[in-house]
Structure formats: structure tokens, C-alpha cells
Protein backbone atom coordinates (compact mmCIF):
# COMPACT_ATOMS: atom_id res chain seq x y z
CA UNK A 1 60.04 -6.68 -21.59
CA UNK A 2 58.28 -6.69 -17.78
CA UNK A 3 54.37 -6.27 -19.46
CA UNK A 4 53.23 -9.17 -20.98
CA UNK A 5 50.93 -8.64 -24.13
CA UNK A 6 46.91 -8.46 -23.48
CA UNK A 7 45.16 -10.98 -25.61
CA UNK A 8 41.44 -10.16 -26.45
CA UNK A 9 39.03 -13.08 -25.25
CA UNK A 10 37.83 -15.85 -28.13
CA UNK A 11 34.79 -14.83 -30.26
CA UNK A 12 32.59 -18.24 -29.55
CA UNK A 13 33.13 -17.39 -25.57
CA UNK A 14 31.34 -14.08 -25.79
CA UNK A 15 28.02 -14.86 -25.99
CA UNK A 16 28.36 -17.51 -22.83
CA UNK A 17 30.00 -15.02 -21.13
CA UNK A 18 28.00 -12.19 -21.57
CA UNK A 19 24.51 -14.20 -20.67
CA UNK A 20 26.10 -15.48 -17.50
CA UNK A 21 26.48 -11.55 -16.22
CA UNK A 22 23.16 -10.85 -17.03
CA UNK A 23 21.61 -13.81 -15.44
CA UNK A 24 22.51 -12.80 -11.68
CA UNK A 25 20.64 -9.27 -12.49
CA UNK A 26 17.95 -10.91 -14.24
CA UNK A 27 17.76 -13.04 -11.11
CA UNK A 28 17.43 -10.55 -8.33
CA UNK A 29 15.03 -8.49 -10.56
CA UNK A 30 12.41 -11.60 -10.53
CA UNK A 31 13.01 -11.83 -6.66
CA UNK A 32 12.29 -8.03 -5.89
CA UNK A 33 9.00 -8.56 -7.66
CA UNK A 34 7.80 -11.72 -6.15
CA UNK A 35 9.15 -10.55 -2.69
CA UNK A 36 8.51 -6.75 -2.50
CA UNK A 37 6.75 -5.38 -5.81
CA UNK A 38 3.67 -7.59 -6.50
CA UNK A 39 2.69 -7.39 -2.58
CA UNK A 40 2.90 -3.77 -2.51
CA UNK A 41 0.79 -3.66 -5.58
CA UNK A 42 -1.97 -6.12 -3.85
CA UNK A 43 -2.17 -4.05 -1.07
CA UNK A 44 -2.44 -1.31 -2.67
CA UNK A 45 -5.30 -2.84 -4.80
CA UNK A 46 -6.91 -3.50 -1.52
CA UNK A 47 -6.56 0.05 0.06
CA UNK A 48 -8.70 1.80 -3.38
CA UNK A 49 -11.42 -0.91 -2.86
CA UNK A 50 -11.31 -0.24 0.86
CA UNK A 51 -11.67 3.75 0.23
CA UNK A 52 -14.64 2.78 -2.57
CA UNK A 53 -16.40 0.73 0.19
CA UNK A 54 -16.82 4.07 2.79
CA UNK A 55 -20.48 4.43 3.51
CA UNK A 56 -21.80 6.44 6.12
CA UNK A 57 -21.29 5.22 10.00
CA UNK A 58 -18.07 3.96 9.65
CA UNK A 59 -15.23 4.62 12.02
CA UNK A 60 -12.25 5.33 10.27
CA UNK A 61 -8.53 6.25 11.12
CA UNK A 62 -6.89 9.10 9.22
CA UNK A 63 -3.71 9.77 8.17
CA UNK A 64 -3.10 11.97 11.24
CA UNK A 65 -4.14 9.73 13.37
CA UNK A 66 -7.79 10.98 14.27
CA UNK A 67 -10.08 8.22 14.50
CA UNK A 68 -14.07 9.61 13.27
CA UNK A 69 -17.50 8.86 11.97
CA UNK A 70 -17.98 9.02 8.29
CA UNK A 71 -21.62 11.37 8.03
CA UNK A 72 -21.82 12.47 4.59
CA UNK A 73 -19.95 10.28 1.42
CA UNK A 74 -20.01 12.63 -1.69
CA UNK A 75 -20.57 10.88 -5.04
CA UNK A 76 -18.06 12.06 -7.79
CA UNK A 77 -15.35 13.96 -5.24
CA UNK A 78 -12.63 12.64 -3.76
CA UNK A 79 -13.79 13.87 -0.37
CA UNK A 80 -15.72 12.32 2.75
CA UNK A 81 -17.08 13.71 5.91
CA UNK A 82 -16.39 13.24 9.10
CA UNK A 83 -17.33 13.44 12.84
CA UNK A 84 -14.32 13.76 15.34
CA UNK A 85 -16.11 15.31 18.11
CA UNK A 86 -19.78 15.68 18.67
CA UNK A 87 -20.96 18.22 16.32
CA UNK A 88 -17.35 18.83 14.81
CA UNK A 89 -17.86 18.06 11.42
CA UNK A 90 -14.58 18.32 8.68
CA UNK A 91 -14.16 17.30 5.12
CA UNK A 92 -11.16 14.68 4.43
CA UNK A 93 -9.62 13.06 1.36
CA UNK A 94 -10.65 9.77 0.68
CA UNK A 95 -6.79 9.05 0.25
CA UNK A 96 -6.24 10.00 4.06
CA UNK A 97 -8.29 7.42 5.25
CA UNK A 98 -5.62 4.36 6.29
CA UNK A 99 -8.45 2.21 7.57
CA UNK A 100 -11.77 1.15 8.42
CA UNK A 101 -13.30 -0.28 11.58
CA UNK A 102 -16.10 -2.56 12.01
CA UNK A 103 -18.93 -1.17 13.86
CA UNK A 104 -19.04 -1.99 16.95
CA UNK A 105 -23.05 -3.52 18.08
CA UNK A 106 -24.68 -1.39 21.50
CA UNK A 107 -24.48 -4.56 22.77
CA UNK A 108 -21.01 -4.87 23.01
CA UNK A 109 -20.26 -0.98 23.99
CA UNK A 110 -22.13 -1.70 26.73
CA UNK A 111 -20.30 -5.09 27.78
CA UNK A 112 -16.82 -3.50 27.46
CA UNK A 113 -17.57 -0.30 29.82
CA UNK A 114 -18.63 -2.97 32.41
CA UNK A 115 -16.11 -4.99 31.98
């Protein structure tokens, strides 16, 4: 006969077997989350306190890329306005706000256009 017969695998092996296939996915599981799931959740932890910190007179950086002067926080909606010209005035979400910027002292606006 040219096919030899299949014999099923011992009973007591099984159980060895089967933990050492889940190990390796149990393994790169752990890594993802130490590596790329817990930081992501940090920062994102960060970002909401960040937005719940706006007051007005901060410079802040929108999604789109327009940098403006918070003038008005309302209390209860998820909105904020802004300043991106002088006496242009628009409403953003809070969410569209990437970042903050310290103010920056008279002092030092003056020392950086003479220098």
C-alpha cells in the first residue's frame, strides 16, 4: 500500500500541546498592550483633561490647523470660542482643539520682534 495509516496524537499530550499554541498569542497580546494600547489610552486621558482645562486667553491649535484665542468657554456644551483674526469670532468643538499654548508674557513678545 503507498499511504501509510494516520495515527491520532496520545490523549496525555493534548493538553501540553494545545497550551503551548496559545502561549505565543497570549504573548504578543500582553506586548501590544504594554507597547501600543495602554500609551494610547494615557494620552488620551491627557488630551480630555487638557480640553477640561480651556479657560479664556489661551492660544490653541485646531484640528485644521488654525491657531486662535479662546474668548468665551461655555459651561455644559461641548463648544468653545474663538478669535482667529481680530474681531473674527467662530464657535469650535472642544474635541478639535489638538493643543494648548502657554501664554506668552508682553515681555517676551516684545524681546522676540527685536530680536
Amino acid at each position: 500500500m503507498l499511504i501509510s495509516p494516520a495515527y491520532a496524537q496520545d490523549a496525555a499530550g493534548g493538553g501540553m500541546a494545545l497550551a503551548m499554541q496559545i502561549l505565543p498569542l497570549l504573548l504578543i497580546f500582553v506586548v501590544f498592550y504594554f507597547l501600543l494600547i495602554r500609551p494610547q489610552q494615557k494620552r488620551q486621558k491627557e488630551h480630555r483633561e487638557m480640553l477640561k482645562a480651556i479657560k479664556r486667553g489661551d492660544r490653541v491649535l485646531t484640528a485644521g490647523g488654525i491657531i486662535a484665542q479662546v474668548t468665551k468657554v461655555k459651561d455644559g456644551v461641548d463648544e468653545v470660542e474663538v478669535e482667529i483674526a481680530p474681531n473674527v469670532r467662530v464657535n469650535v468643538l472642544r474635541s478639535t482643539i489638538g493643543d494648548i499654548f502657554k501664554p506668552v508674557a508682553a515681555n517676551d513678545a516684545k524681546e522676540t520682534a527685536k530680536g
